[in-house]
PDB file of N, CA and C in Angstrom:
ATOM      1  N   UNK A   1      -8.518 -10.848 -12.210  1.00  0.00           N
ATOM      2  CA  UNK A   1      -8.403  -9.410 -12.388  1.00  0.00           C
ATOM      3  C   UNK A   1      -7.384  -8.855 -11.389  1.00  0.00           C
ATOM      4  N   UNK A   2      -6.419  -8.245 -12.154  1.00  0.00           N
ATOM      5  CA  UNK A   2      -5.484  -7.783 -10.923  1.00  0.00           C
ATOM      6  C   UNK A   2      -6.341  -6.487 -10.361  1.00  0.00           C
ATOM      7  N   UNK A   3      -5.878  -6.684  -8.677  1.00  0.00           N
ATOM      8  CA  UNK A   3      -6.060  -5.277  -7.946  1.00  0.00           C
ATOM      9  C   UNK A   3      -5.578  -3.939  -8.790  1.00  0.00           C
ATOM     10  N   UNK A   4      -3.869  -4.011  -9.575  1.00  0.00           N
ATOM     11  CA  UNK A   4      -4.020  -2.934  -9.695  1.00  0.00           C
ATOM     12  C   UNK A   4      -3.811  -2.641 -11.358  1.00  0.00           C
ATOM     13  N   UNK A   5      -4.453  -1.512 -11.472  1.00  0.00           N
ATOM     14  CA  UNK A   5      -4.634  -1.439 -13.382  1.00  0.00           C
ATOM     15  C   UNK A   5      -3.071  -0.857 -14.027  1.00  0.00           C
ATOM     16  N   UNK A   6      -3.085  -2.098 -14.801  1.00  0.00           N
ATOM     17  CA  UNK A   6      -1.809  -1.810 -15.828  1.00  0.00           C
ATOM     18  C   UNK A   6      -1.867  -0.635 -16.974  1.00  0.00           C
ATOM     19  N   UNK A   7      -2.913  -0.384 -16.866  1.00  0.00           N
ATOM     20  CA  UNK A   7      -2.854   1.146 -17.610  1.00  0.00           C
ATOM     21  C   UNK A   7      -2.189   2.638 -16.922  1.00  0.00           C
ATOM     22  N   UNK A   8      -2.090   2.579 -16.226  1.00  0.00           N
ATOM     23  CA  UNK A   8      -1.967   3.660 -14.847  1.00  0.00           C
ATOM     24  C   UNK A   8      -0.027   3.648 -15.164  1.00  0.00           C
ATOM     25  N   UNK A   9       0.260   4.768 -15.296  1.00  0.00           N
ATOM     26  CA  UNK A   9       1.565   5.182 -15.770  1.00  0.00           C
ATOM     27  C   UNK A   9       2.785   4.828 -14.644  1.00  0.00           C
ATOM     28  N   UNK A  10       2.361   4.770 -13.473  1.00  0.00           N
ATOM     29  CA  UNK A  10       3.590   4.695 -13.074  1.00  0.00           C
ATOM     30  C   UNK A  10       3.262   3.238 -12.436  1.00  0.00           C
ATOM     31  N   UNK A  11       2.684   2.484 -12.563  1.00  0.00           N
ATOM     32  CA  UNK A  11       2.506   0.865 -12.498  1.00  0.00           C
ATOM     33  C   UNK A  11       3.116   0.295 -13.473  1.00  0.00           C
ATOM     34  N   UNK A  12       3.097   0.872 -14.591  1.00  0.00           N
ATOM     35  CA  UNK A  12       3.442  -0.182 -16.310  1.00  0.00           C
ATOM     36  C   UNK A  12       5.272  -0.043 -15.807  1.00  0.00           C
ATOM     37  N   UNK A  13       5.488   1.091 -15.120  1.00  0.00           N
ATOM     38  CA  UNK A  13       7.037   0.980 -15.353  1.00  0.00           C
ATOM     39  C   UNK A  13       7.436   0.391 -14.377  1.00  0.00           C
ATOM     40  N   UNK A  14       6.911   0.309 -13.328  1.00  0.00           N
ATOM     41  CA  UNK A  14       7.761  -1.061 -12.347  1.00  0.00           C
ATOM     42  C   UNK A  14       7.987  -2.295 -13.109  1.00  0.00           C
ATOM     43  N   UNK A  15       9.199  -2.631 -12.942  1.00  0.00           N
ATOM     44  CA  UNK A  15       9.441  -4.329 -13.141  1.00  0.00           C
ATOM     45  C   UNK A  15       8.372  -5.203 -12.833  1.00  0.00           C
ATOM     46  N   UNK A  16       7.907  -6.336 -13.671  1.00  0.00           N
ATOM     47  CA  UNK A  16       6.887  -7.367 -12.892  1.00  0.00           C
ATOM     48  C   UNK A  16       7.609  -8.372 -13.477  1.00  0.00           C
ATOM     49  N   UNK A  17       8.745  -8.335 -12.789  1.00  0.00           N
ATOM     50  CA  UNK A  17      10.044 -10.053 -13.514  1.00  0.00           C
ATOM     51  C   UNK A  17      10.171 -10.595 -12.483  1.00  0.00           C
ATOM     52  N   UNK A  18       9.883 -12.092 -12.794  1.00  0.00           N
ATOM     53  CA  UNK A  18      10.184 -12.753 -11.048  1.00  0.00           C
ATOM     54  C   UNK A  18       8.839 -13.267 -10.620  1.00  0.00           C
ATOM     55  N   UNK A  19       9.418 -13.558  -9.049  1.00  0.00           N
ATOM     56  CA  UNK A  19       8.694 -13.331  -7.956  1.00  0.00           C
ATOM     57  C   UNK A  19       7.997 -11.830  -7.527  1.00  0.00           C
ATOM     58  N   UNK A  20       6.848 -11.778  -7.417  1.00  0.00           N
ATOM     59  CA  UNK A  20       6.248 -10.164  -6.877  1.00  0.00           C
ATOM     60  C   UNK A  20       5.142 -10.946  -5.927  1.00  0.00           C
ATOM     61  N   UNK A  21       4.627 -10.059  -5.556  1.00  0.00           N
ATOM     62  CA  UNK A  21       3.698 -10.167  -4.151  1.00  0.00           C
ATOM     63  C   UNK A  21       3.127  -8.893  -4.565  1.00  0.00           C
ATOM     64  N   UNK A  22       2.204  -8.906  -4.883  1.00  0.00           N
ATOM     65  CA  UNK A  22       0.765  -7.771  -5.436  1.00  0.00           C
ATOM     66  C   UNK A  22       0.641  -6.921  -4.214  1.00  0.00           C
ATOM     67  N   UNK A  23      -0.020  -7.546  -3.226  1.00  0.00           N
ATOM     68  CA  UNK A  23      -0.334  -7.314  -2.086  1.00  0.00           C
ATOM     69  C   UNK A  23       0.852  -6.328  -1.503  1.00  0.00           C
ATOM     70  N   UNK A  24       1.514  -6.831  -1.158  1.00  0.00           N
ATOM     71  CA  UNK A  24       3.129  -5.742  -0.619  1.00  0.00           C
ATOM     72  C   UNK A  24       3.036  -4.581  -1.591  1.00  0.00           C
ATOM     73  N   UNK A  25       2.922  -4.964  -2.980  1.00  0.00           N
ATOM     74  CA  UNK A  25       3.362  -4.054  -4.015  1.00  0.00           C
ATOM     75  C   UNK A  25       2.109  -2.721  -4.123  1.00  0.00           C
ATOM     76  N   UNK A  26       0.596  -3.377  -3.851  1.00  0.00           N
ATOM     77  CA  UNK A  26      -0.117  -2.428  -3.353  1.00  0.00           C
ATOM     78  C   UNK A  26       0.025  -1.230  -2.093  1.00  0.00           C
ATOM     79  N   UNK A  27       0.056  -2.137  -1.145  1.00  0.00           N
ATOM     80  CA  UNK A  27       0.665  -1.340   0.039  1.00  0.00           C
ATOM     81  C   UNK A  27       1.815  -0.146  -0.158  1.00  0.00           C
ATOM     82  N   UNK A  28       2.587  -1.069  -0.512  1.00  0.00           N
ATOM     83  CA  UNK A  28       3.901  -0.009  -1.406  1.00  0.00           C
ATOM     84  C   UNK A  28       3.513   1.227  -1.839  1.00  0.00           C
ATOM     85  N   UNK A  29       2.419   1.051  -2.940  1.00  0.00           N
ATOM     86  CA  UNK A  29       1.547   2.361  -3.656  1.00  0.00           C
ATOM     87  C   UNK A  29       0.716   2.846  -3.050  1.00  0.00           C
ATOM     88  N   UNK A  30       0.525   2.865  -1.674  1.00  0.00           N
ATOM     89  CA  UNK A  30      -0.767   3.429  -1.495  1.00  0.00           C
ATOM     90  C   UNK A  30      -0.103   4.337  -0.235  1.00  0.00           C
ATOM     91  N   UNK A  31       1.005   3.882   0.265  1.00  0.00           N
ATOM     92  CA  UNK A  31       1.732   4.704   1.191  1.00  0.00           C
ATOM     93  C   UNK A  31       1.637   6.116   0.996  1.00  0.00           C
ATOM     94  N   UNK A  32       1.881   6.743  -0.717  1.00  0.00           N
ATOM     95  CA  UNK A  32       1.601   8.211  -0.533  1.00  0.00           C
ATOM     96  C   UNK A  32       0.183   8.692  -0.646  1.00  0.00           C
ATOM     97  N   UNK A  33      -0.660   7.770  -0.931  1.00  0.00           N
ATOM     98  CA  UNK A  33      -1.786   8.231  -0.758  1.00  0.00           C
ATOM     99  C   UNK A  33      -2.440   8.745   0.560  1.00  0.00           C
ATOM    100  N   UNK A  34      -1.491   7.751   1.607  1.00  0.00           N
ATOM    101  CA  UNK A  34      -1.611   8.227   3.319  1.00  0.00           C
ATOM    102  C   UNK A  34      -0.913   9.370   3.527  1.00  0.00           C
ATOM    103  N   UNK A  35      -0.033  10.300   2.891  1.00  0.00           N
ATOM    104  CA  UNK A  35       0.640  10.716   3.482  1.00  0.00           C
ATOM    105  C   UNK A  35       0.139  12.104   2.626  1.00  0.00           C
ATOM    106  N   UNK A  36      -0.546  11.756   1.196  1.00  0.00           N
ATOM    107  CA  UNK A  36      -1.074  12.578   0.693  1.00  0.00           C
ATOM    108  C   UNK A  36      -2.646  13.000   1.492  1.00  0.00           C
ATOM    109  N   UNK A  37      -3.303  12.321   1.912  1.00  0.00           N
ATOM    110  CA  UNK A  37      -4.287  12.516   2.446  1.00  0.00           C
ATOM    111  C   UNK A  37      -3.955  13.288   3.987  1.00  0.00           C
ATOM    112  N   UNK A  38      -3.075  13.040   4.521  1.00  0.00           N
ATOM    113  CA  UNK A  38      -2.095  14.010   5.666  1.00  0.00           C
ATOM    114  C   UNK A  38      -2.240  15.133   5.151  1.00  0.00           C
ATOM    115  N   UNK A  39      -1.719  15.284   3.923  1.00  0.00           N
ATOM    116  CA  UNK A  39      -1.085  16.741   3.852  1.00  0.00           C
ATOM    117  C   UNK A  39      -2.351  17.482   3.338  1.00  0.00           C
ATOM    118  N   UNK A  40      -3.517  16.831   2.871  1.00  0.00           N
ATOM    119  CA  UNK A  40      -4.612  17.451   2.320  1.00  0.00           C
ATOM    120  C   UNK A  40      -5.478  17.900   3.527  1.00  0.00           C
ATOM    121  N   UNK A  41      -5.553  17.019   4.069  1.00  0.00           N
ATOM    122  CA  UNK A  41      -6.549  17.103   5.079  1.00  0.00           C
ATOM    123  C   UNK A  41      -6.164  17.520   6.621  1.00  0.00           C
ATOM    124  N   UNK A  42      -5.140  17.519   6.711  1.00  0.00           N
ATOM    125  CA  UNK A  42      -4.561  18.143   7.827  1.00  0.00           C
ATOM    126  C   UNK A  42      -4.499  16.418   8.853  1.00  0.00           C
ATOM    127  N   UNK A  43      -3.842  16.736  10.108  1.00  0.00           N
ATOM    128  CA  UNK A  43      -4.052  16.035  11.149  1.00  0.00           C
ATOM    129  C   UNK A  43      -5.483  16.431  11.578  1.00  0.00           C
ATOM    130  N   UNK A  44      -6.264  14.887  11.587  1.00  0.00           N
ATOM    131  CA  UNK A  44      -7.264  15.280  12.076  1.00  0.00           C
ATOM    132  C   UNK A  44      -7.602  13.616  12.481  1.00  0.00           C
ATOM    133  N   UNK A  45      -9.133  13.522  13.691  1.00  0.00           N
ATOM    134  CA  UNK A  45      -9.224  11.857  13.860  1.00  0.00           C
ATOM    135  C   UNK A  45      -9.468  11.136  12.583  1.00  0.00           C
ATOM    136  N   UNK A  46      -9.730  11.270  11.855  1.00  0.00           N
ATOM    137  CA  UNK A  46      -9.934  10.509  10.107  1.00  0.00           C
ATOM    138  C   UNK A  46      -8.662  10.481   9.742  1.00  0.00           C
ATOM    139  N   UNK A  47      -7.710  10.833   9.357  1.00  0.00           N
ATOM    140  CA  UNK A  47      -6.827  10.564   9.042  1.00  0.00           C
ATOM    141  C   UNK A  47      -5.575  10.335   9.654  1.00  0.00           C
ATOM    142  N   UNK A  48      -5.534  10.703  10.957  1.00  0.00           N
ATOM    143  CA  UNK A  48      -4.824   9.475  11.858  1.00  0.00           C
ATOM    144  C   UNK A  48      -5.432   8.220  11.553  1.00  0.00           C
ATOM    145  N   UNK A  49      -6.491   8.018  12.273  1.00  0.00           N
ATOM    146  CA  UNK A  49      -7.358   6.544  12.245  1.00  0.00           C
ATOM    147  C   UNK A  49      -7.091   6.075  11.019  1.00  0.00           C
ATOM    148  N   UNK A  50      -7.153   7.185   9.684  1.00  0.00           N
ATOM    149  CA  UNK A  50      -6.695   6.154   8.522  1.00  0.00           C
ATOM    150  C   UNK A  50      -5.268   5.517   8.396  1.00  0.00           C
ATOM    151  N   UNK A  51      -3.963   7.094   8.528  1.00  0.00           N
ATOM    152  CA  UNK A  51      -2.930   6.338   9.014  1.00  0.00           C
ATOM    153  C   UNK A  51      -2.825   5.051   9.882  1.00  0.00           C
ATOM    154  N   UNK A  52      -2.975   5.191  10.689  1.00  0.00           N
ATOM    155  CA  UNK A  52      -2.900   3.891  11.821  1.00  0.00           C
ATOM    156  C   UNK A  52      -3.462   2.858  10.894  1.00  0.00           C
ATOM    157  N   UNK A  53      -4.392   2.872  10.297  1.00  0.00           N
ATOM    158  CA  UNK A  53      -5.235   1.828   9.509  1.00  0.00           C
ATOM    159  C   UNK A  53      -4.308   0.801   8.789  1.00  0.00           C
ATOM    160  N   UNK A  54      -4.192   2.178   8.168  1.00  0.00           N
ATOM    161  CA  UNK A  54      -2.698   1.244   6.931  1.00  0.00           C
ATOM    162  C   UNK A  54      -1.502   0.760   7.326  1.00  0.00           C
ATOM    163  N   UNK A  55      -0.869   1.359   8.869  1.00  0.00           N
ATOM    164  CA  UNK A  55       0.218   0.787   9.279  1.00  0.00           C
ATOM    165  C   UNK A  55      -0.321  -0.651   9.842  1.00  0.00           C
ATOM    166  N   UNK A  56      -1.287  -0.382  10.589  1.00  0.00           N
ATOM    167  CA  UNK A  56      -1.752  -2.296  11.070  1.00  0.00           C
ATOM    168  C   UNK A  56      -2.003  -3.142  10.153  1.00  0.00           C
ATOM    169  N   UNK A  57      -2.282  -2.721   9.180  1.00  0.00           N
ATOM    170  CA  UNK A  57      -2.769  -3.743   7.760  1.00  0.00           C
ATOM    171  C   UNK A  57      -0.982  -3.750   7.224  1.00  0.00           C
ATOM    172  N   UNK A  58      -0.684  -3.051   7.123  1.00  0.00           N
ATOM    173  CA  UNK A  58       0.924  -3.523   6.420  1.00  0.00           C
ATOM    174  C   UNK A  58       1.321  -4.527   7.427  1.00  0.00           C
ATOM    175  N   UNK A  59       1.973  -3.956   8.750  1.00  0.00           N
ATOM    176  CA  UNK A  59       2.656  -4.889   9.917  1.00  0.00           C
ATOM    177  C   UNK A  59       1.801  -6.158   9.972  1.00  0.00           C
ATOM    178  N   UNK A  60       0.566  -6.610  10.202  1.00  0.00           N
ATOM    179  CA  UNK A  60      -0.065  -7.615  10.204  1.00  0.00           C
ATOM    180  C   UNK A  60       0.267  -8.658   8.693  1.00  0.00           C
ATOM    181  N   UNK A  61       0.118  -7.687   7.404  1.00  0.00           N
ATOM    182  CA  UNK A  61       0.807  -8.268   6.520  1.00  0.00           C
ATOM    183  C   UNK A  61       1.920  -9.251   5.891  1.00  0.00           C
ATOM    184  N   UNK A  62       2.662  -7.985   6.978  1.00  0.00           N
ATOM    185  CA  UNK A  62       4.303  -8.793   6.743  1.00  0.00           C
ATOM    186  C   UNK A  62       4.746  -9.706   7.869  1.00  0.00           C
ATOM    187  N   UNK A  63       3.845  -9.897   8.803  1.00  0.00           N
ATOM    188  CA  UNK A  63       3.617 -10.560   9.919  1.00  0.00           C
ATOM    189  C   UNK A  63       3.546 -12.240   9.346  1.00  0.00           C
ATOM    190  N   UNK A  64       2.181 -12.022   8.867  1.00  0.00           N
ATOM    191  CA  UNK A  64       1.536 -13.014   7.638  1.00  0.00           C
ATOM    192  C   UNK A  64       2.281 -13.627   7.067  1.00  0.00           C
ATOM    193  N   UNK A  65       3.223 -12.871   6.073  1.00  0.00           N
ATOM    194  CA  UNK A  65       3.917 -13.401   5.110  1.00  0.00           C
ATOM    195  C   UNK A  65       5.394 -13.973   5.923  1.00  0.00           C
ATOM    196  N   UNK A  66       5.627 -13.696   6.845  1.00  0.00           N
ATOM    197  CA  UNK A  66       6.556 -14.453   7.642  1.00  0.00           C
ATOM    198  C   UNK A  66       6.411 -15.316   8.367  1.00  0.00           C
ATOM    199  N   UNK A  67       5.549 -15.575   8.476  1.00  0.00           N
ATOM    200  CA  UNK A  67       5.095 -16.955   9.214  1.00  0.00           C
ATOM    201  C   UNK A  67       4.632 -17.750   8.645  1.00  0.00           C
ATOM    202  N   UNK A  68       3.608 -17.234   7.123  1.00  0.00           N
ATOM    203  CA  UNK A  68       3.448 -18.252   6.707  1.00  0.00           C
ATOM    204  C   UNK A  68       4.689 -18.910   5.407  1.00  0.00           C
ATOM    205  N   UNK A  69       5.655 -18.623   5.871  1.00  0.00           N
ATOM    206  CA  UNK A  69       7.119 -18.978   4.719  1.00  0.00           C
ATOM    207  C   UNK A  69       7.891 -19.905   5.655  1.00  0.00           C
TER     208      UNK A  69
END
C-alpha cells in the first residue's frame, strides 16, 4: 500500500517515471503542510516543535540515504 493516495489531485500529476524515493517525495509534500500549519496556528511551542520535527526527520533522512549509497 503506498503511503501516499493516487487519487489525490495533485499526486496523480507528478511524474512517477524512473527511479523515485516515496519517502523524499512524501517529505517533499508535506513541507506546506508545516508551513501551512505556521500560518494557521501562529508561532507557537506546537508548531515550532512540529517544525523542528520535520526538519530533523528530513536532514536525518537525507543523511540516511547518503550513506547508505
Amino acid at each position: 500500500m503506498s503511503p501516499i493516495p493516487s487519487n489525490f489531485p495533485l499526486v496523480r500529476s507528478l511524474p512517477w517515471n524512473g527511479d523515485h524515493d516515496r519517502v523524499y517525495e512524501l517529505l517533499i509534500l508535506c513541507g506546506p503542510l508545516v508551513i501551512g500549519a505556521i500560518a494557521l496556528f501562529g508561532r507557537s511551542v506546537l508548531t515550532t516543535a512540529f517544525a523542528a520535527g520535520y526538519i530533523v526527520v528530513f536532514v536525518l533522512y537525507l543523511l540516511w540515504i547518503g550513506i547508505s549509497s
